[in-house]
C-alpha atoms as a PDB file:
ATOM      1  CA  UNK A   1     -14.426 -10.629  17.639  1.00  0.00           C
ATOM      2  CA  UNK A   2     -13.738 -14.321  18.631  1.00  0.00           C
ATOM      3  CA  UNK A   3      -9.927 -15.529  19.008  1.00  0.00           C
ATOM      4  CA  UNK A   4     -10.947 -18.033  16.470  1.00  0.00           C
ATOM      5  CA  UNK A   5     -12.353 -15.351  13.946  1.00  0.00           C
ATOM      6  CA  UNK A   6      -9.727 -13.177  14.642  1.00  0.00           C
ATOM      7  CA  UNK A   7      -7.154 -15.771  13.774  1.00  0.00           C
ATOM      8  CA  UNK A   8      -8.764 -17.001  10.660  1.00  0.00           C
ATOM      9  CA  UNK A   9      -9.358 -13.487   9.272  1.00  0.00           C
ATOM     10  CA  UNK A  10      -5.960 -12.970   9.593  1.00  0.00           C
ATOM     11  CA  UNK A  11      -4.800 -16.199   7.921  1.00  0.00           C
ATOM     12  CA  UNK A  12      -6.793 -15.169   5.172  1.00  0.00           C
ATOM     13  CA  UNK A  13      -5.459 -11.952   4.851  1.00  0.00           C
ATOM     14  CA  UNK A  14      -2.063 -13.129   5.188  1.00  0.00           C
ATOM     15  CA  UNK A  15      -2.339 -15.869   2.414  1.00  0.00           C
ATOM     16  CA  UNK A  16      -4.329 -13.368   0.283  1.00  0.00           C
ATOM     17  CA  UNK A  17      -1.403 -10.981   0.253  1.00  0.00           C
ATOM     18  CA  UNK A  18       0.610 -13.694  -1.428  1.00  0.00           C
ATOM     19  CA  UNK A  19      -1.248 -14.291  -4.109  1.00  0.00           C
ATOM     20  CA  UNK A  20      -0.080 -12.263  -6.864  1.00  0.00           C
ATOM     21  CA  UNK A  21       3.492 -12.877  -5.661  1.00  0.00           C
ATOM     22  CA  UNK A  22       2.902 -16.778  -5.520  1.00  0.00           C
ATOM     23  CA  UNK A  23       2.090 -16.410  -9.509  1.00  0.00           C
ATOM     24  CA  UNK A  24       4.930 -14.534 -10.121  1.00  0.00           C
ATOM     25  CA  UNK A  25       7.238 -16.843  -9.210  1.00  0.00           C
ATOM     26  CA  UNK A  26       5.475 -19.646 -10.228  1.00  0.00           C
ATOM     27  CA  UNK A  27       5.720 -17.461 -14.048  1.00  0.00           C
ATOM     28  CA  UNK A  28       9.759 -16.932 -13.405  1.00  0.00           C
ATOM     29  CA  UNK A  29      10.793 -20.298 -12.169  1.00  0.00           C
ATOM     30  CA  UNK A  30       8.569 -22.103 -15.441  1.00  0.00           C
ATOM     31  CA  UNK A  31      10.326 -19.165 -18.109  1.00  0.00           C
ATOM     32  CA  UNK A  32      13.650 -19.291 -16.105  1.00  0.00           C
ATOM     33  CA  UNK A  33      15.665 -21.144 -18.764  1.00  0.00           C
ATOM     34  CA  UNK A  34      13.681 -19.175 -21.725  1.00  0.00           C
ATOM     35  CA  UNK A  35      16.187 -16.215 -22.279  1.00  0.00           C
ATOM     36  CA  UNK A  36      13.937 -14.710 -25.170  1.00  0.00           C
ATOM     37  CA  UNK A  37      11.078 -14.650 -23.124  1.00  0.00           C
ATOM     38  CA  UNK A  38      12.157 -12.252 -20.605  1.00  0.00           C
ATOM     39  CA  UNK A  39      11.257  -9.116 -21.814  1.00  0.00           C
ATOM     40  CA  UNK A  40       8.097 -10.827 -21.771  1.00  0.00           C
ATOM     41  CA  UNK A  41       8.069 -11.881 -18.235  1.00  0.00           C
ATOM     42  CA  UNK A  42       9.331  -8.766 -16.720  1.00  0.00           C
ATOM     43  CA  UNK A  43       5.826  -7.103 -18.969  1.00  0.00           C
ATOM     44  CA  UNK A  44       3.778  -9.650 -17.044  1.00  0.00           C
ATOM     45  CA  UNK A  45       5.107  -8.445 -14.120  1.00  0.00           C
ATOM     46  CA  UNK A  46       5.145  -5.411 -14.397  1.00  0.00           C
ATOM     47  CA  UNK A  47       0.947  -5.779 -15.197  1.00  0.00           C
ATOM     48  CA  UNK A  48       0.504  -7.687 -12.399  1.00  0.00           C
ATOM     49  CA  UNK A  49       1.951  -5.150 -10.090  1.00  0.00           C
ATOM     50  CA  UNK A  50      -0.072  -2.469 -12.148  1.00  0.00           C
ATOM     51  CA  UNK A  51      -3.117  -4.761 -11.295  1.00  0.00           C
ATOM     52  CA  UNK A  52      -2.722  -4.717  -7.606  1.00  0.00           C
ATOM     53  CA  UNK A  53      -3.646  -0.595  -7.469  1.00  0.00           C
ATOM     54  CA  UNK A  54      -6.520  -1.169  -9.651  1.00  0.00           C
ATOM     55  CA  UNK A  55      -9.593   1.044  -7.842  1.00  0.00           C
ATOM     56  CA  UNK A  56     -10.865  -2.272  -7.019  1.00  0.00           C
ATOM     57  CA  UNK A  57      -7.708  -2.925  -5.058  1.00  0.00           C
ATOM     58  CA  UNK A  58      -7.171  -0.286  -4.039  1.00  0.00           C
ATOM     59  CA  UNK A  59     -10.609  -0.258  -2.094  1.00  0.00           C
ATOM     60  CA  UNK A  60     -10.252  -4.057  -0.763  1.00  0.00           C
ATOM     61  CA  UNK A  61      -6.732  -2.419   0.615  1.00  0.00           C
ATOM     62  CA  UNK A  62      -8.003   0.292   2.624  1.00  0.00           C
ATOM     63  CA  UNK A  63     -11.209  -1.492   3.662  1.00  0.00           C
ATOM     64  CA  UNK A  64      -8.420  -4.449   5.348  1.00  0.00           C
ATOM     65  CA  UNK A  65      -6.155  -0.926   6.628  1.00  0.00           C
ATOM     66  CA  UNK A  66      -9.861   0.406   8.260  1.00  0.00           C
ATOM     67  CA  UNK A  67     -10.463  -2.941   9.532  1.00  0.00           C
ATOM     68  CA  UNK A  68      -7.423  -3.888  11.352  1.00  0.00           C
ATOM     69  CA  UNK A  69      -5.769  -0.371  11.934  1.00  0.00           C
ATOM     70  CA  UNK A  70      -8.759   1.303  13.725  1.00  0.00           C
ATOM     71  CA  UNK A  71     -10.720   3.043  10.459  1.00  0.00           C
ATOM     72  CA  UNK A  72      -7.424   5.168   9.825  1.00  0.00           C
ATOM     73  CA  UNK A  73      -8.300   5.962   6.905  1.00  0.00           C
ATOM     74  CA  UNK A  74     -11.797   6.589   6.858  1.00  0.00           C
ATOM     75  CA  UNK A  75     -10.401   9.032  10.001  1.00  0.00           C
ATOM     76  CA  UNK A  76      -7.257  10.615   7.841  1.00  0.00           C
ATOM     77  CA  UNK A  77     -10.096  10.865   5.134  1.00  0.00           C
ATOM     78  CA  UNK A  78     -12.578  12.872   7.256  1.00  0.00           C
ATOM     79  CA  UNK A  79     -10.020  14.759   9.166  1.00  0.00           C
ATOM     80  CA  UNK A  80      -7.432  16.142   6.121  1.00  0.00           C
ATOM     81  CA  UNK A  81      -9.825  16.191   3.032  1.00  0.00           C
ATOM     82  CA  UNK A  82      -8.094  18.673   0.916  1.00  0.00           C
ATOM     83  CA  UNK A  83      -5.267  15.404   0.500  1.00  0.00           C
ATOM     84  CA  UNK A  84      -5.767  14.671  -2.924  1.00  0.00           C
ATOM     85  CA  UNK A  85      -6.469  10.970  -4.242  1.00  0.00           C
ATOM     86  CA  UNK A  86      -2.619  10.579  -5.415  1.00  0.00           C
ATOM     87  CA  UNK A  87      -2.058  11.401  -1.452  1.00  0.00           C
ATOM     88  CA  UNK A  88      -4.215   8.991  -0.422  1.00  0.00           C
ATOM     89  CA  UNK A  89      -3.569   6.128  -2.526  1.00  0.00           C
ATOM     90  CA  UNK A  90       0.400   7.014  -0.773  1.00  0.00           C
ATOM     91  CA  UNK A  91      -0.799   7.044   2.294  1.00  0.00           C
ATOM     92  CA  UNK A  92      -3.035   3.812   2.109  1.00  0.00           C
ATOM     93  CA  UNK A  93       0.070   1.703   0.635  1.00  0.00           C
ATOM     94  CA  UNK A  94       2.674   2.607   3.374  1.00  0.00           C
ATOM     95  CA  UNK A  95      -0.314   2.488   5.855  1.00  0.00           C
ATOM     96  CA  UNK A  96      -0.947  -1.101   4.449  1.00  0.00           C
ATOM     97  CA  UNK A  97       2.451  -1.867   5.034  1.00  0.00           C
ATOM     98  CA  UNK A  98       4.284  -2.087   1.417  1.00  0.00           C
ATOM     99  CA  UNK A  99       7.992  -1.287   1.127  1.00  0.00           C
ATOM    100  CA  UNK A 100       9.210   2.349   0.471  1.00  0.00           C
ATOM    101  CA  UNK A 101      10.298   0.921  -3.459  1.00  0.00           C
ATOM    102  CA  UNK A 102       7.013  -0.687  -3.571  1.00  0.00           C
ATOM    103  CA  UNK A 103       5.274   2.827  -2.825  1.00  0.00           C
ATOM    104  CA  UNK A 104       7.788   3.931  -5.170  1.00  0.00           C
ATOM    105  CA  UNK A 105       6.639   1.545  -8.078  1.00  0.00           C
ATOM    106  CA  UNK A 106       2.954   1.884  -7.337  1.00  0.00           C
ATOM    107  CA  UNK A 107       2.923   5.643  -7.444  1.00  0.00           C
ATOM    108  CA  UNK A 108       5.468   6.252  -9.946  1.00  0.00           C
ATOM    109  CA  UNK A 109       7.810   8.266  -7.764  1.00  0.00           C
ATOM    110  CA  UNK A 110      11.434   8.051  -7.479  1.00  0.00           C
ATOM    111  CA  UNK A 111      13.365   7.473  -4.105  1.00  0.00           C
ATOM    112  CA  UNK A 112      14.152  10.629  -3.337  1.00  0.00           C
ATOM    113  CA  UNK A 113      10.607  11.865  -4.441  1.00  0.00           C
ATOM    114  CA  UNK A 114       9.214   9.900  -1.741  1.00  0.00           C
ATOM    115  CA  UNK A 115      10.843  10.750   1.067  1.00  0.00           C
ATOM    116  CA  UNK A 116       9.967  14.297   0.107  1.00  0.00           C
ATOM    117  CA  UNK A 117       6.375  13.365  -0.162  1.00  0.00           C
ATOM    118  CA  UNK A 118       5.805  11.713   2.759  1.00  0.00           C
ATOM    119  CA  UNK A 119       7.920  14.436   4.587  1.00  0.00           C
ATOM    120  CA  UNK A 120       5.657  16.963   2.890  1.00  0.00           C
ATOM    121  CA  UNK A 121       2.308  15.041   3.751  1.00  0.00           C
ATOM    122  CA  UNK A 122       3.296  14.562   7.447  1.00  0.00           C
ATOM    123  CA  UNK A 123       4.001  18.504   7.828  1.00  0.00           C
ATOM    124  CA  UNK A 124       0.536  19.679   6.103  1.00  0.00           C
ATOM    125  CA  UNK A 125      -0.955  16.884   8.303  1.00  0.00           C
ATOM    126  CA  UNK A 126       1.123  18.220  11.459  1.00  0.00           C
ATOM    127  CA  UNK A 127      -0.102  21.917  11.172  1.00  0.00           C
ATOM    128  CA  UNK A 128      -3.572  21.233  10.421  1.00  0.00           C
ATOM    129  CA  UNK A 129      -6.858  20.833  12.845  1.00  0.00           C
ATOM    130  CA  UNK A 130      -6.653  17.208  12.766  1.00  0.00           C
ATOM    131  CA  UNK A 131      -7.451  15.446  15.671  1.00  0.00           C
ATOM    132  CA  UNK A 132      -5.732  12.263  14.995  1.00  0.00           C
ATOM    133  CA  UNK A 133      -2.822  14.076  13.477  1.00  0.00           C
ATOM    134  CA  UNK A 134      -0.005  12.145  15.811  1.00  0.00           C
ATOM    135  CA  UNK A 135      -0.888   8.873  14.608  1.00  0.00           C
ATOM    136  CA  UNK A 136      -1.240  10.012  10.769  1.00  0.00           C
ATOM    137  CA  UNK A 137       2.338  10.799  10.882  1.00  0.00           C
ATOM    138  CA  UNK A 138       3.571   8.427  13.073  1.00  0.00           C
ATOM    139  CA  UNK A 139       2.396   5.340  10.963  1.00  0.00           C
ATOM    140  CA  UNK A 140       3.537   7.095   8.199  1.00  0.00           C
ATOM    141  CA  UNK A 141       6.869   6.434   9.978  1.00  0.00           C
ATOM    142  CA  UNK A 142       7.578  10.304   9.954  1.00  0.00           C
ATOM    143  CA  UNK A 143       9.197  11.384  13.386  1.00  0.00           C
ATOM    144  CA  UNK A 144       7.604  14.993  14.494  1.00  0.00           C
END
């Protein structure tokens, strides 16, 4: 891949991953003033963020995770198939770099839960015939 492809696919990707947040704001700053409607706003929100681990999503997610970070999931997928899809879909947001509340929010898990999780995910991972099993844990940010 060119320096000049390379650069614009990541452009893209970067402005792409603003998107939803870009409306969201734009939805807040409009409403700001409009105390009644913010039940309503934090609903719209809360949608939008429900809309961004649709399966579609979800799958343009982990295709931009295989393409940049070396097919890791594709790999963690052929590797470790007895993780279920709720695994997965945890794996593929903190792979795809969201914040541990994001994670949190997007597979309805509390704090503590997910720490547990990922602790829990990195150890089956760990003792298992995987080939690739350092770098599953360690970009799930687990120390072994």
């Amino acid at each position: 891949m060119s320096n000049e492809v390379f650069s614009e696919s990541i452009l893209a990707l970067f402005k792409e991953r603003w998107i939803t947040v870009d409306m969201l704001c734009e939805e807040l700053f409009e409403r700001s003033n409009m105390t009644k409607l913010h039940p309503l706003i934090i609903k719209r929100i809360e949608e939008e963020l429900g809309n961004m681990t649709s399966p579609d999503n979800l799958r343009k997610i982990e295709i931009s995770v295989n393409k940049y970070m070396d097919s890791i999931m594709g790999r963690l997928r052929e590797q470790c198939p007895w993780l279920s899809s709720e695994d997965l879909k945890f794996v593929l947001l903190i792979y795809a770099g969201l914040s541990t509340r994001s994670v949190c929010f997007f597979c309805d898990l509390k704090l503590k839960n997910f720490y547990t999780k990922r602790r829990r995910i990195a150890d089956r991972i760990l003792s298992s015939e995987a080939t690739d099993k350092a770098s599953f844990v360690s970009l799930l940010g687990v120390k072994h």
